[in-house]
Protein backbone atom coordinates (compact mmCIF):
# COMPACT_ATOMS: atom_id res chain seq x y z
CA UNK A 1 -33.38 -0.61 -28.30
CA UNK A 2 -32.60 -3.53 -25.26
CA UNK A 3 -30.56 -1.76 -23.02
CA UNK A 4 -30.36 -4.06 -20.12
CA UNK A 5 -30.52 -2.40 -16.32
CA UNK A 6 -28.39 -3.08 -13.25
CA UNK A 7 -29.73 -1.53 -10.84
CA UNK A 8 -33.07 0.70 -10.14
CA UNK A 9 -34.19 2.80 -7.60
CA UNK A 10 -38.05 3.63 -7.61
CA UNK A 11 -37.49 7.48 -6.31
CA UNK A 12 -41.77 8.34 -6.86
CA UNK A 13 -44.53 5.59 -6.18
CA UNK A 14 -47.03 7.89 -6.67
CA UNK A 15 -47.84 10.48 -9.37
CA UNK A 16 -45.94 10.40 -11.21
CA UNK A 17 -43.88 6.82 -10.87
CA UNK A 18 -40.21 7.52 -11.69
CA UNK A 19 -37.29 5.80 -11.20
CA UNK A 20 -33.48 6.44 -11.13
CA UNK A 21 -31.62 3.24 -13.16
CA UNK A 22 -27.96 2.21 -14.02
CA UNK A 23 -27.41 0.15 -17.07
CA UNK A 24 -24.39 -2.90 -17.04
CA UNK A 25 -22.31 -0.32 -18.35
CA UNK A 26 -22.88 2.04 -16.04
CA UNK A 27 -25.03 4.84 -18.04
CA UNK A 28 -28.00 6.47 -15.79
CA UNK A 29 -30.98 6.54 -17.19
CA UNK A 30 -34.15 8.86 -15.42
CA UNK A 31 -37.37 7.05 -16.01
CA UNK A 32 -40.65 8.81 -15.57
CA UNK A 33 -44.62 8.19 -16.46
CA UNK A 34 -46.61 11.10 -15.75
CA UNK A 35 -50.14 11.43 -17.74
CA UNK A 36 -50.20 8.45 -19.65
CA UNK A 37 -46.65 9.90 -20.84
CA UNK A 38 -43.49 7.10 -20.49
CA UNK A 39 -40.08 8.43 -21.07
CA UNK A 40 -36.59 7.15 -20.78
CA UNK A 41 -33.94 10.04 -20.26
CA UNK A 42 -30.15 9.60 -20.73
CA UNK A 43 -27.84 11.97 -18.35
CA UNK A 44 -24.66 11.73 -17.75
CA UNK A 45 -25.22 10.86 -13.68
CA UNK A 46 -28.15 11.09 -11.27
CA UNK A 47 -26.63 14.49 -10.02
CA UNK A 48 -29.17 17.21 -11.71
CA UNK A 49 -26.31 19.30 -12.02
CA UNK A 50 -25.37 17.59 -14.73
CA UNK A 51 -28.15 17.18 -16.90
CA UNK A 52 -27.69 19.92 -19.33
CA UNK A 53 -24.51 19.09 -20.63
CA UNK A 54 -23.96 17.30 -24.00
CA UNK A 55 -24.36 13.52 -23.24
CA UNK A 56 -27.91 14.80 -22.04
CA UNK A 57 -30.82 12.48 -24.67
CA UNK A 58 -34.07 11.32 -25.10
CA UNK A 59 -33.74 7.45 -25.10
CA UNK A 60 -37.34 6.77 -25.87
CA UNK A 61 -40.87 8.20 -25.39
CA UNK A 62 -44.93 6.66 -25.90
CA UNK A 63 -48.00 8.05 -24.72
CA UNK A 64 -50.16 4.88 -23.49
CA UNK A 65 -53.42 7.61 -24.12
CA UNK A 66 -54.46 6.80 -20.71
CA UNK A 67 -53.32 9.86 -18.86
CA UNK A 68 -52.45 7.74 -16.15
CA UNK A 69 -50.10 8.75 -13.62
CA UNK A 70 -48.73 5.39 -12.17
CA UNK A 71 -47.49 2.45 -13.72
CA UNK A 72 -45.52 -0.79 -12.61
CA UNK A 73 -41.62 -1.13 -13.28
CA UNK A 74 -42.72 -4.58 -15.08
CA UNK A 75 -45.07 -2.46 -17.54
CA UNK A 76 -42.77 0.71 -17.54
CA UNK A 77 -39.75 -1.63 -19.14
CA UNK A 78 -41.52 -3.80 -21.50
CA UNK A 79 -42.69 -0.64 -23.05
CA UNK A 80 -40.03 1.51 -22.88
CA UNK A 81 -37.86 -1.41 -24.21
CA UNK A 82 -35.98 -1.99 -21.11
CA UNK A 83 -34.93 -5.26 -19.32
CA UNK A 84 -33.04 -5.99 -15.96
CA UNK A 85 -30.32 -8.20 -15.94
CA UNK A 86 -30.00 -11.55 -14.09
CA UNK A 87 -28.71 -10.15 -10.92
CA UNK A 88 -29.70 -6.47 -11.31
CA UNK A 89 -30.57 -4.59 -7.97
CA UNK A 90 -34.04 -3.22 -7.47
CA UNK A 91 -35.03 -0.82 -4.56
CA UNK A 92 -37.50 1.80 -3.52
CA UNK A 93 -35.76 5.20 -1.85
């Protein structure tokens, strides 16, 4: 899995470090590491009202065994599988 991002918004620098992302086709993805714990959640928009309906999915998941609770967006995407594109937008709320 490559799924390439367009834009990212870091939305928890602390514990844990999570992100709200957009891919180039306009899919949001909720990104979260918490306890050595990466995952990469598929909704169908960043409105939590929405995440229990049907296009709701575990992208990918990996326990690092560190039971850390921070992590860099760098690290976070090369082991999730993730890249940014050329041009994508990167931001911290």
């Amino acid at each position: 899995m490559h799924l390439t991002l367009a834009r990212v918004v870091q939305t928890c620098s602390a514990y844990p470090s999570q992100w709200d992302a957009w891919t180039t086709a306009g899919q949001y993805l909720y990104l979260r590491y918490r306890r050595g714990v990466g995952c990469v959640e598929q909704y169908p928009s960043d409105d939590i009202d929405t995440w229990d309906a049907d296009e709701s999915a575990l992208v990918t998941e990996w326990d690092d065994g560190t039971g850390g609770g921070t992590i860099e967006l760098a690290d976070f995407l090369a082991a999730a599988g993730l890249q940014l594109a050329r041009d994508a937008e990167v931001s911290s709320l």
